[in-house]
Protein backbone atom coordinates (compact mmCIF):
# COMPACT_ATOMS: atom_id res chain seq x y z
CA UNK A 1 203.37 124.85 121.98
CA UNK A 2 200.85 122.59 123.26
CA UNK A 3 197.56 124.24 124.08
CA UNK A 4 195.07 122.40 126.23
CA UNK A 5 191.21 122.86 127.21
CA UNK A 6 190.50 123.68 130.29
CA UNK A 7 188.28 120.40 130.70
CA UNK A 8 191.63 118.71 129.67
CA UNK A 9 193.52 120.31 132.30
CA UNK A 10 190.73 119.44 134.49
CA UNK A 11 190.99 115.97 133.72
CA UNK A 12 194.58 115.92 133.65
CA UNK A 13 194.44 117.20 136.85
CA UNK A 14 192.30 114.57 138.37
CA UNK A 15 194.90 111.96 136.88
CA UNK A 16 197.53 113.79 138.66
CA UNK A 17 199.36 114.50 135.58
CA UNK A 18 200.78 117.33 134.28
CA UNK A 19 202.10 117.80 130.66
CA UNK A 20 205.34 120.16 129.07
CA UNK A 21 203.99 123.05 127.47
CA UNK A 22 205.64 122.02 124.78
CA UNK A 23 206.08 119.56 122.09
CA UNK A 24 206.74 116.16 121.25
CA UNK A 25 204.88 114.49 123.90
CA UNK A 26 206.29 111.01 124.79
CA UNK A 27 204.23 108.13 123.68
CA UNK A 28 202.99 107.81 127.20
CA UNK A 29 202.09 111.66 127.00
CA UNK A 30 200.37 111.20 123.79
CA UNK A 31 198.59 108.00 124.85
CA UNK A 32 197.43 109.64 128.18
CA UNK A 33 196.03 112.71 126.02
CA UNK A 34 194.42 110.67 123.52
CA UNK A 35 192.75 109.20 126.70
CA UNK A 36 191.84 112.32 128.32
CA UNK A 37 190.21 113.97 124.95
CA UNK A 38 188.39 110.43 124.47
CA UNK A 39 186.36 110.99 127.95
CA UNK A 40 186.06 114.51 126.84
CA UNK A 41 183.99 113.49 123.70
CA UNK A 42 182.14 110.34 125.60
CA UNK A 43 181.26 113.06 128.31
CA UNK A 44 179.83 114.86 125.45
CA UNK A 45 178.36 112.40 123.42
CA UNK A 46 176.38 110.99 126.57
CA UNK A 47 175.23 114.73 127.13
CA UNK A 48 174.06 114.67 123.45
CA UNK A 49 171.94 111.29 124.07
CA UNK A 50 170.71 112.61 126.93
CA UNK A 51 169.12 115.94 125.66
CA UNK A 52 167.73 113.87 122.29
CA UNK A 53 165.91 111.38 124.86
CA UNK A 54 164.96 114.38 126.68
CA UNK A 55 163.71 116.13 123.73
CA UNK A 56 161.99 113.16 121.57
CA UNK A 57 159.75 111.87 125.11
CA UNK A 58 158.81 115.64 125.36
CA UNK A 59 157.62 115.05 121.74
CA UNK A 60 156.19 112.26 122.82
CA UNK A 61 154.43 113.53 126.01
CA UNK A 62 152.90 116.35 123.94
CA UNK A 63 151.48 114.25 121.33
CA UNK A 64 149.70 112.08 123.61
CA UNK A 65 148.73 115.16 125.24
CA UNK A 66 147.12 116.25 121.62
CA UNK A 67 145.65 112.63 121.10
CA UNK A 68 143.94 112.37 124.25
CA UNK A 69 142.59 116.19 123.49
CA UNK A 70 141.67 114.92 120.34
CA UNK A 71 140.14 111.35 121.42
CA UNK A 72 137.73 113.46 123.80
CA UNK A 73 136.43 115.86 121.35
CA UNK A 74 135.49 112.66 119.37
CA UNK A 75 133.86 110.60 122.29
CA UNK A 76 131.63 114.15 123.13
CA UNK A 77 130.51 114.04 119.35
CA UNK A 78 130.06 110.30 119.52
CA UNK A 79 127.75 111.29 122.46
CA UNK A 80 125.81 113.85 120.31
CA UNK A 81 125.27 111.66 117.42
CA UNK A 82 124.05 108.95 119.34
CA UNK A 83 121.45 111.24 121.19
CA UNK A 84 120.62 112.40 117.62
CA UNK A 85 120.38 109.14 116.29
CA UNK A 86 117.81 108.16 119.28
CA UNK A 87 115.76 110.90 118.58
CA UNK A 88 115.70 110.29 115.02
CA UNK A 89 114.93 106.56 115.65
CA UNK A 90 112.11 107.87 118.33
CA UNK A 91 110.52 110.15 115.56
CA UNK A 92 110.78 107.57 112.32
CA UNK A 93 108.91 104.81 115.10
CA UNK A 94 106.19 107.58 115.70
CA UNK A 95 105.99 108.46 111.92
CA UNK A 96 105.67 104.46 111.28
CA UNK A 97 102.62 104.13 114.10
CA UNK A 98 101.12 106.93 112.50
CA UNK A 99 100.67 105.88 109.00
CA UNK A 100 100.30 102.02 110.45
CA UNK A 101 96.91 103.37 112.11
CA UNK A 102 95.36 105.32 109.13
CA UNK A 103 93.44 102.79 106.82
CA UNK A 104 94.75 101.73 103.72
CA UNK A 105 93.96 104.38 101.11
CA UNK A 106 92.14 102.78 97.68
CA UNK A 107 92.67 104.28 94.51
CA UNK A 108 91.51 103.73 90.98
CA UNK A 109 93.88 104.35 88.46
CA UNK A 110 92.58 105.31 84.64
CA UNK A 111 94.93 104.74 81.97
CA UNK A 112 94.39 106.02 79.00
């Protein structure tokens, strides 16, 4: 008994074939089968490639997604830092024209 997919007998349809029921097939048969399950599994295989591309540029969307997230939070603290730093910078330059002004304090040291 020969027992056939119902893609194959879609596809064997399409050929305008039609195979016994039962077997042996003829070499012709066989060869036209072989040929019929071999677009079955390309079909397949292509559907494969195409749902891993799918699935690795979603990946790939989402991690730039994360990285750009990510690349933001750092330019904001970059940001802060730098204001920090210019304030810091503003107070040490203050500090230094402070002590610059005052006159030079003279000491005598006693050893003993």
């Amino acid at each position: 008994q020969l027992r056939l997919t119902e893609e194959e007998k879609r596809l064997l349809a399409q050929e305008g074939v039609t195979l016994p029921g039962n077997l042996p097939l003829t070499q012709a048969e066989e060869r036209l089968l072989k040929k019929v399950r071999r677009k079955i599994r390309n079909k397949q295989s292509a559907q494969d490639s195409r749902r891993r591309k799918k699935e690795y540029l979603d990946g790939l969307e989402s991690r730039a997604a994360a990285c750009t997230a990510l690349n933001q939070e750092l330019r904001k603290k970059v940001q802060e830092l730098e204001k920090s730093n210019g304030s810091l910078l503003q107070q040490l330059q203050a500090l230094i024209k402070e002590t610059s002004t005052k006159p030079a304090q003279t000491g005598t040291c006693v050893l003993v």
